[in-house]
Protein backbone atom coordinates (compact mmCIF):
# COMPACT_ATOMS: atom_id res chain seq x y z
CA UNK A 1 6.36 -42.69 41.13
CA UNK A 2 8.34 -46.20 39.76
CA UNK A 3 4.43 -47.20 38.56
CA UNK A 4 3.86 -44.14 36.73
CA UNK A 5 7.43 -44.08 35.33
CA UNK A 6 6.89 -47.54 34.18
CA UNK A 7 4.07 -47.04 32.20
CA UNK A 8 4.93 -43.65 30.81
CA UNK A 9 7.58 -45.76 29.26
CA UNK A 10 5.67 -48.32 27.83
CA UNK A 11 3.94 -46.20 25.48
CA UNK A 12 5.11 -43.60 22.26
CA UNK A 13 2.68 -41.28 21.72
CA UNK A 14 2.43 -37.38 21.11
CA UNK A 15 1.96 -35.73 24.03
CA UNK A 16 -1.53 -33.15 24.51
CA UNK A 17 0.76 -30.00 24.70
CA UNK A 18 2.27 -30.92 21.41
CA UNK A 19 -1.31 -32.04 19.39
CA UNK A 20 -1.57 -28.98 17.78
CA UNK A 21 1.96 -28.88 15.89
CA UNK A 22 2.81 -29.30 12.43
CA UNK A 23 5.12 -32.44 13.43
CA UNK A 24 6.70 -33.58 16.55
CA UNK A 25 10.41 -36.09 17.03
CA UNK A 26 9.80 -38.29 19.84
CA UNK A 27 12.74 -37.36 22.22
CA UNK A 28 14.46 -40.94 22.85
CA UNK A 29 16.22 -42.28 19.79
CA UNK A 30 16.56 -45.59 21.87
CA UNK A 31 13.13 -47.41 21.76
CA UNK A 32 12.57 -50.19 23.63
CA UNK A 33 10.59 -53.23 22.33
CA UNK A 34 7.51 -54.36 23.41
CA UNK A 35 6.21 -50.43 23.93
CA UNK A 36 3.35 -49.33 22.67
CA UNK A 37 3.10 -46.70 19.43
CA UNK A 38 -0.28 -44.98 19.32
CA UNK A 39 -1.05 -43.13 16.05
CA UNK A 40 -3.90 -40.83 15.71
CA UNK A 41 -6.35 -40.96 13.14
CA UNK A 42 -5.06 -37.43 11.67
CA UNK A 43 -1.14 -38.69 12.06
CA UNK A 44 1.64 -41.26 10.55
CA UNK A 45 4.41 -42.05 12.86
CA UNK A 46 7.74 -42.24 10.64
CA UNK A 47 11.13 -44.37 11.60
CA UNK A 48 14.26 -42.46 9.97
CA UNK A 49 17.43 -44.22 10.29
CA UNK A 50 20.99 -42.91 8.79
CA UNK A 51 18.67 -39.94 6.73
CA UNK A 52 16.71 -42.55 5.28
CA UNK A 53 12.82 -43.49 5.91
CA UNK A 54 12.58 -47.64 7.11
CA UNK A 55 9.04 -47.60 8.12
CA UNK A 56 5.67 -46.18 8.48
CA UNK A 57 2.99 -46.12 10.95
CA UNK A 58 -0.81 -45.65 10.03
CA UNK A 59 -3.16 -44.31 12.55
CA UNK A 60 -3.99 -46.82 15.30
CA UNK A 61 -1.88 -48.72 18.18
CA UNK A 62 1.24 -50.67 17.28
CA UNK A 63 3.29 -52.84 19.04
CA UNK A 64 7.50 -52.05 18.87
CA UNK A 65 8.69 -55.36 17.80
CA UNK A 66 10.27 -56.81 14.53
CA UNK A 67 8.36 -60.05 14.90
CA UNK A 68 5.35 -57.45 14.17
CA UNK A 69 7.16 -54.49 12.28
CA UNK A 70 9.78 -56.32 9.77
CA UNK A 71 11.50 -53.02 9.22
CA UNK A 72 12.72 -53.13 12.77
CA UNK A 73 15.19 -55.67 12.64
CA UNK A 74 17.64 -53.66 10.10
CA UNK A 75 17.45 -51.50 13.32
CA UNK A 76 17.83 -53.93 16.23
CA UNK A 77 20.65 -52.20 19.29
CA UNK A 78 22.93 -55.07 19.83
CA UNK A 79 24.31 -53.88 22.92
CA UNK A 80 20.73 -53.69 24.12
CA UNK A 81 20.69 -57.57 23.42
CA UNK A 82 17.81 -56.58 21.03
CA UNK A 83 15.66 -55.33 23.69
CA UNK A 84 15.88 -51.87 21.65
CA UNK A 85 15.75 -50.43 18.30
CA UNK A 86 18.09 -47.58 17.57
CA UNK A 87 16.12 -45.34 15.12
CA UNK A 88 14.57 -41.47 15.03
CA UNK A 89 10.88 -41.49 15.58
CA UNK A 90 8.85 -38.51 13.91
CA UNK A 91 4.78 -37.79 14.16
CA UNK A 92 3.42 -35.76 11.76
CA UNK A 93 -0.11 -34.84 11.13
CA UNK A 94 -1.90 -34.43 8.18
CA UNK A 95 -4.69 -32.33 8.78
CA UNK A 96 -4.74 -28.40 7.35
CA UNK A 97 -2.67 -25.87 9.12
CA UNK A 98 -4.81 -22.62 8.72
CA UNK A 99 -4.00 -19.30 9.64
CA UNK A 100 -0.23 -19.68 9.58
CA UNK A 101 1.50 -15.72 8.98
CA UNK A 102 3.97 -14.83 6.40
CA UNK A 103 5.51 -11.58 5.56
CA UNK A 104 8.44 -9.19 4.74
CA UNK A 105 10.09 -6.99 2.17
CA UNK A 106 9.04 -8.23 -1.62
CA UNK A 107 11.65 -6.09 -3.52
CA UNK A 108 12.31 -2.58 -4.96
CA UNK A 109 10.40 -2.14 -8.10
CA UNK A 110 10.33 0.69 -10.73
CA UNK A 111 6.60 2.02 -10.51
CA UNK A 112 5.39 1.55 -14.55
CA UNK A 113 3.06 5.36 -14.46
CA UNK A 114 4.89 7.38 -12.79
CA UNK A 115 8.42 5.64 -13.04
CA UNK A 116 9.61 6.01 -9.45
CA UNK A 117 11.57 3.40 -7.75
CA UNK A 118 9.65 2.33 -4.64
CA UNK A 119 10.35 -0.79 -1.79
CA UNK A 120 6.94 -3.47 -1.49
CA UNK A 121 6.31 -5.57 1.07
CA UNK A 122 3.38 -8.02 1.76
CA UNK A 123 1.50 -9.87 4.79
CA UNK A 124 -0.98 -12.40 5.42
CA UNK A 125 -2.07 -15.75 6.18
CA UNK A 126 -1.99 -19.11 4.67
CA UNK A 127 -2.97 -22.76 5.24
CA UNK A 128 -0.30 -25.67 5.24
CA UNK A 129 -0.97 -29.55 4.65
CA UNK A 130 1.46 -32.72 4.99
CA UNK A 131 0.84 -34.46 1.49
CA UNK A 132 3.99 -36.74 1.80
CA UNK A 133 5.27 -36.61 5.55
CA UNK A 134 8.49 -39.05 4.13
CA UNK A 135 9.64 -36.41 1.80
CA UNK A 136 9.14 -34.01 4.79
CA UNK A 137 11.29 -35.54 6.69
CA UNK A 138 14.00 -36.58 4.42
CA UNK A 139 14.53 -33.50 2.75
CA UNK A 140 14.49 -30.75 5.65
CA UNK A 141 16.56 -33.08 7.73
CA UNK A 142 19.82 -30.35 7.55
CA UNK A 143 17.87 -27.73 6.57
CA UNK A 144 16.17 -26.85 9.42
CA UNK A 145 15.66 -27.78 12.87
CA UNK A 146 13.06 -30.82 12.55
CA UNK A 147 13.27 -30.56 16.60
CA UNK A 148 11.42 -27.01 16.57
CA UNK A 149 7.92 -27.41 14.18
CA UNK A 150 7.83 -23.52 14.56
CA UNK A 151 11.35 -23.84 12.28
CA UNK A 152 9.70 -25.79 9.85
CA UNK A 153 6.54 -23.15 9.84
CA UNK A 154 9.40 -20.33 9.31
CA UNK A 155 10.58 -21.97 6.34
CA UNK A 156 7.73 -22.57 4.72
CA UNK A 157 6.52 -19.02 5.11
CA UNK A 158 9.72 -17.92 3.60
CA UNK A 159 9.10 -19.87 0.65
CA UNK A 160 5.66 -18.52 0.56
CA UNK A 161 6.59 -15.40 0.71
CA UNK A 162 9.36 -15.57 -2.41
CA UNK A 163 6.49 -16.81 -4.22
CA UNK A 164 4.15 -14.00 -3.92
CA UNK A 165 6.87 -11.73 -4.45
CA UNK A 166 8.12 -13.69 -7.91
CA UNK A 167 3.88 -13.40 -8.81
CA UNK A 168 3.63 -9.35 -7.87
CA UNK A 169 7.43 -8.26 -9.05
CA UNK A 170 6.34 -10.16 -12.76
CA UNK A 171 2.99 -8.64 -13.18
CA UNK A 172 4.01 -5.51 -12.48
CA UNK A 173 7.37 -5.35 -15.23
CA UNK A 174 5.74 -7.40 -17.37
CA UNK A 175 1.98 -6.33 -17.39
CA UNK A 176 2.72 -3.04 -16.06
CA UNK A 177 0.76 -3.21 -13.06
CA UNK A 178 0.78 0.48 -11.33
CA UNK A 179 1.97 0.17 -7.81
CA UNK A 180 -0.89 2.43 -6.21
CA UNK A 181 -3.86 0.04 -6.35
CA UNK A 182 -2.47 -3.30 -6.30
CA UNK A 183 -5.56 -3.99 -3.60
CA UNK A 184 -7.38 -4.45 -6.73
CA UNK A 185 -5.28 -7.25 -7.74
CA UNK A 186 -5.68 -9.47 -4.36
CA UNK A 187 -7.60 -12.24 -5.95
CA UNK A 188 -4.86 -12.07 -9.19
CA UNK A 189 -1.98 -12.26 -6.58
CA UNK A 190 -3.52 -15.43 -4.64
CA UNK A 191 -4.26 -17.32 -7.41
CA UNK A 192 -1.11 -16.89 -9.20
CA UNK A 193 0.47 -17.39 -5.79
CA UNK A 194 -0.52 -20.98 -5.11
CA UNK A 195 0.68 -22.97 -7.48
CA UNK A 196 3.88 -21.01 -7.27
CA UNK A 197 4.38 -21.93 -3.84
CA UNK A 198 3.48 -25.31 -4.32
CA UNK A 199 5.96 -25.70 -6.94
CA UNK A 200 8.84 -24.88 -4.45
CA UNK A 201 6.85 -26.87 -1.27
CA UNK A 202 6.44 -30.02 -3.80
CA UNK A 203 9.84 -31.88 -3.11
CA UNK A 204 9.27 -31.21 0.40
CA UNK A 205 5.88 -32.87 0.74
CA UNK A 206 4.06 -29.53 1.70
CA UNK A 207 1.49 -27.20 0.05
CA UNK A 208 -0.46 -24.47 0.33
CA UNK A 209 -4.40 -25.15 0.26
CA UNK A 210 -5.09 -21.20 0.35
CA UNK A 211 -4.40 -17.77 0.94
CA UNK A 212 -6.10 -15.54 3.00
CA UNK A 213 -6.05 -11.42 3.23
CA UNK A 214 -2.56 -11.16 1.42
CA UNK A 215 -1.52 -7.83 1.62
CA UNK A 216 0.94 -6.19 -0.83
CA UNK A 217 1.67 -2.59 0.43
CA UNK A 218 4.80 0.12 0.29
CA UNK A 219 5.91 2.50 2.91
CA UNK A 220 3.83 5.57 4.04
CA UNK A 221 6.20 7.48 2.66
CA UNK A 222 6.41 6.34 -0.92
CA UNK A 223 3.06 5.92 -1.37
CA UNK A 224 2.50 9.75 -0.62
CA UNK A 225 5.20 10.45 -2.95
CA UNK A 226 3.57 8.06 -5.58
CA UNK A 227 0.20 10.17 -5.08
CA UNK A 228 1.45 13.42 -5.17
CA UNK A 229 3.38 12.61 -8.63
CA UNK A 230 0.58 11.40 -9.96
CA UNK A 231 -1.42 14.30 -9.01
CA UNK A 232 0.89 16.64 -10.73
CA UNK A 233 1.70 14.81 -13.90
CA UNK A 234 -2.57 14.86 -14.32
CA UNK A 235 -2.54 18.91 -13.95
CA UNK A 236 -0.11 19.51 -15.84
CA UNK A 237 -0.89 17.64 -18.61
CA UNK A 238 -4.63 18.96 -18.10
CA UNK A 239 -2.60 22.51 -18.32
CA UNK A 240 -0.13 22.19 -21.17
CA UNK A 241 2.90 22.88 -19.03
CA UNK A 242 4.28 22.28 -15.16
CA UNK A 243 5.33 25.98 -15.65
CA UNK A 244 1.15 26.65 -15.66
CA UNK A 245 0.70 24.31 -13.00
CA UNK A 246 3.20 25.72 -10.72
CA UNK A 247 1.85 29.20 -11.35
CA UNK A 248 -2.10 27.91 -11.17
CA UNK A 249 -0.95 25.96 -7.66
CA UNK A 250 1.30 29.54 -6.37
CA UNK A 251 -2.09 32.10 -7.64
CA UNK A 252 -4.63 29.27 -5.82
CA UNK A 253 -2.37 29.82 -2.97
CA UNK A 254 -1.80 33.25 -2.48
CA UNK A 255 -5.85 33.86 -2.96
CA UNK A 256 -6.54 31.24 0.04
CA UNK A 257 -3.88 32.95 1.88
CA UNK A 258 -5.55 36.62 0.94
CA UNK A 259 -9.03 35.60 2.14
CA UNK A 260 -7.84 34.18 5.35
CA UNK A 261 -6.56 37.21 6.41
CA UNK A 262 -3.34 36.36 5.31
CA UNK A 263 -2.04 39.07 3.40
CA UNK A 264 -2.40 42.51 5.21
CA UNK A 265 -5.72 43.14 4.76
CA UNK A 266 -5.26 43.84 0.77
CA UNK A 267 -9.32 41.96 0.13
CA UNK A 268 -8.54 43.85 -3.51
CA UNK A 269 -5.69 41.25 -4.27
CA UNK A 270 -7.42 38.74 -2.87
CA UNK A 271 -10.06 38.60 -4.83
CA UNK A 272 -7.96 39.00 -8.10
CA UNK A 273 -5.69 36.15 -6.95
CA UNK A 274 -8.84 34.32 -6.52
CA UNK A 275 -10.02 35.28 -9.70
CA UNK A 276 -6.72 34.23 -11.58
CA UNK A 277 -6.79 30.92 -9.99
CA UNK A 278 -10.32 30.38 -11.21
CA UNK A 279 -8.88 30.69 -14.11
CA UNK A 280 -6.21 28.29 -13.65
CA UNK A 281 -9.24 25.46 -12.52
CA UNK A 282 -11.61 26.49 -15.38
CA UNK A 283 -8.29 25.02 -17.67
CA UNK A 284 -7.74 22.15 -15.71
CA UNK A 285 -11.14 21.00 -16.66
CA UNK A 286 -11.13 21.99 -19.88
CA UNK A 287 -13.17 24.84 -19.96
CA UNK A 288 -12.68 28.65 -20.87
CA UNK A 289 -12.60 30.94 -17.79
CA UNK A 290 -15.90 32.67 -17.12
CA UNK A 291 -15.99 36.10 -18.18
CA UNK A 292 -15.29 39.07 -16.02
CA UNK A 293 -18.80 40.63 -14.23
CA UNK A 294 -18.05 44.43 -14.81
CA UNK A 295 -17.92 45.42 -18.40
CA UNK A 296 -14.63 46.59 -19.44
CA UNK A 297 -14.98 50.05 -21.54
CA UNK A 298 -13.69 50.00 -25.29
CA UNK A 299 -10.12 51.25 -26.12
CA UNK A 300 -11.61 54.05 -28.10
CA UNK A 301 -13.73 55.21 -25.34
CA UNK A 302 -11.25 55.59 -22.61
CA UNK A 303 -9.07 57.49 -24.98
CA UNK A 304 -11.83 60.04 -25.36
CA UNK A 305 -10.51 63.49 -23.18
CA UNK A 306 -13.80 64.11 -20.66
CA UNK A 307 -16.04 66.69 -21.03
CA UNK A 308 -15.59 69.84 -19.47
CA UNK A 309 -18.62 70.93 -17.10
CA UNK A 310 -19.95 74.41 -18.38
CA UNK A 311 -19.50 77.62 -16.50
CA UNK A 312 -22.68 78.78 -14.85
CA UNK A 313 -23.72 82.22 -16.64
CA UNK A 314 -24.57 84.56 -13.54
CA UNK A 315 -27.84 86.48 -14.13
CA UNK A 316 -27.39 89.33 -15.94
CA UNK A 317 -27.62 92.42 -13.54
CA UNK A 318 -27.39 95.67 -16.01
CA UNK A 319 -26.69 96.77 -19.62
CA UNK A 320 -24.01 98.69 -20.76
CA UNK A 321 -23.90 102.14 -21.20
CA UNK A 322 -22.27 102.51 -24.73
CA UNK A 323 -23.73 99.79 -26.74
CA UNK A 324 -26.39 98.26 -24.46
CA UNK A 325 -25.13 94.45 -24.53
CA UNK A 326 -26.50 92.81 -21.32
CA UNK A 327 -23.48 92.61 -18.29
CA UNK A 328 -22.96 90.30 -16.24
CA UNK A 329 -22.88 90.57 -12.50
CA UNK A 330 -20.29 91.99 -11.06
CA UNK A 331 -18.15 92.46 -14.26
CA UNK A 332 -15.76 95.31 -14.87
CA UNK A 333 -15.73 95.83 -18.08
CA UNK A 334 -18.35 94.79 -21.42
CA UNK A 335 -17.57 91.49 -23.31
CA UNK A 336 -19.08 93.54 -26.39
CA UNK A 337 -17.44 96.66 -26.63
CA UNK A 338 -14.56 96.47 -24.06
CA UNK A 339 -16.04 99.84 -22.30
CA UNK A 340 -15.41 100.05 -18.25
CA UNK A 341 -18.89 99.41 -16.49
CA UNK A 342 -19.83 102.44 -14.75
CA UNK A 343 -19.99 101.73 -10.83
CA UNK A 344 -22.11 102.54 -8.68
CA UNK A 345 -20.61 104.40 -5.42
């Protein structure tokens, strides 16, 4: 155990479980002289002393000792006798981050078509390189944790995300962008959204190499809302009036209902609320409704009193006896002379 203690000590390096991070503080801020620093070829080891860089490490083994590294005697621990320098130790690498998340609520916007007030948010990923690991260092030292690389990640996706939501909330007041298809405008979004972040990451000796499938979306809620306004601001205008919309949308209605079996059997209603909202449809696109099938009979015509059906003459069965005009069947008296028919007992 005292042999592998011993040499764990006599060399800085970044340990395998912490190879993948962003940036990682060695733990001791005591380090002894004569150990060994071992930079990788993707990494720059960086002495910080009273919030100000002293020193930096290229990739490759270095020995801890001022005769060797200059910068270490403004650092040497005098109650150590000099057998330690008293300094922060930081790795970072400079390889691409990729696939790093962002997201959260953009802002409440004024839609510009249909002029409702609705909440965006956005996702997605984005890739993160160390261009200046000194500024890094300096300038989120207080700001966040330098301890924790997944703080440093979380504050870069926050400034991330206020830049895509600076790019989207402009285009949209000042190009009048309509909320409802802004998947249309990924590539716009990204490529506005790059330099915009890197403008904020700049001082900090980040930035953003590229975007990938940013997402700017709105609740399920307002975007039904946002459809259904659209919807009826189209008919109506296609209509003249809401007032003919409404009554299109209640006639359509009650016809569906009527040929479901909805309304009592009455097929006769029905059919003419099926017929009026026809109607309604042949307007919305702009087109005259189709004539009725049955001819419809001319004012003048059903005005006209019916004929009456003529009375059936019976066969005449005799004649009469005083002025010999034919009689009719069964009559009593002549329709010529007004004389009583003689009967016959």
């Amino acid at each position: 155990m005292g042999l592998g203690h011993d040499i764990s000590r006599e060399f800085i390096a970044v340990p395998d479980g912490a190879k993948g991070q962003l940036l990682f503080k060695w733990p001791d801020r005591q380090i002894r002289r004569f150990t060994s620093a071992i930079v990788d070829v993707d990494e720059l080891a960086i002495f910080i002393s009273q919030g100000r860089v002293i020193g930096i490490l290229q990739p490759g083994r270095h020995r801890i000792d001022a005769t060797e590294l200059p910068f270490l005697g403004d650092v040497s621990d005098k109650l150590s006798g000099g057998n330690a320098y008293d300094s922060e130790l930081f790795f970072v690498s400079t390889h691409e981050f990729p696939d790093l998340t962002f997201g959260g609520p953009v802002d409440s916007v004024r839609d510009p078509e249909t002029r409702l007030v609705v909440a965006l948010r956005a996702y997605g990923d984005f890739a993160l390189q160390v261009v200046d690991p000194a500024a890094l260092i300096t300038k989120l030292t207080g700001t966040v944790d330098l301890a924790d690389p997944a703080a440093v990640i979380g504050w870069a996706a926050d400034q991330v995300l206020k830049a895509v939501r600076t790019v989207v909330i402009a285009h949209i007041v000042n190009d009048e962008w309509p909320v409802l298809g802004l998947a249309a405008r990924t590539p716009d979004i990204e490529a506005g959204t790059v330099p915009a972040a890197n403008q904020a990451l700049a001082t900090y000796g980040i930035r953003v190499t590229r975007f990938g499938n940013v997402t700017v979306s709105l609740s399920d809620e307002d975007a039904e809302q946002l459809r259904t306004l659209a919807r009826d601001t189209a008919y109506t205008a296609l209509t003249g009036s809401f007032g003919a919309y409404a009554q299109g949308e209640a006639l359509l209605g009650a016809g569906k209902g009527m040929a479901n079996g909805q309304g009592g059997g009455n097929e006769a209603l029905g059919i003419a609320s099926l017929g009026l909202g026809a109607g309604v449809l042949g307007a919305f696109a702009g087109a005259q409704p189709a004539a009725p099938a049955v001819a419809v009979a001319p004012a003048a015509a059903l005005a006209a009193p019916a004929p009456i059906a003529p009375v059936a003459t019976a066969t005449p069965a005799a004649f009469c006896s005083h002025c010999g005009h034919a009689l009719v069947s069964g009559a009593l008296f002549c329709s010529a002379c007004g004389s009583a028919v003689a009967t016959t007992p």
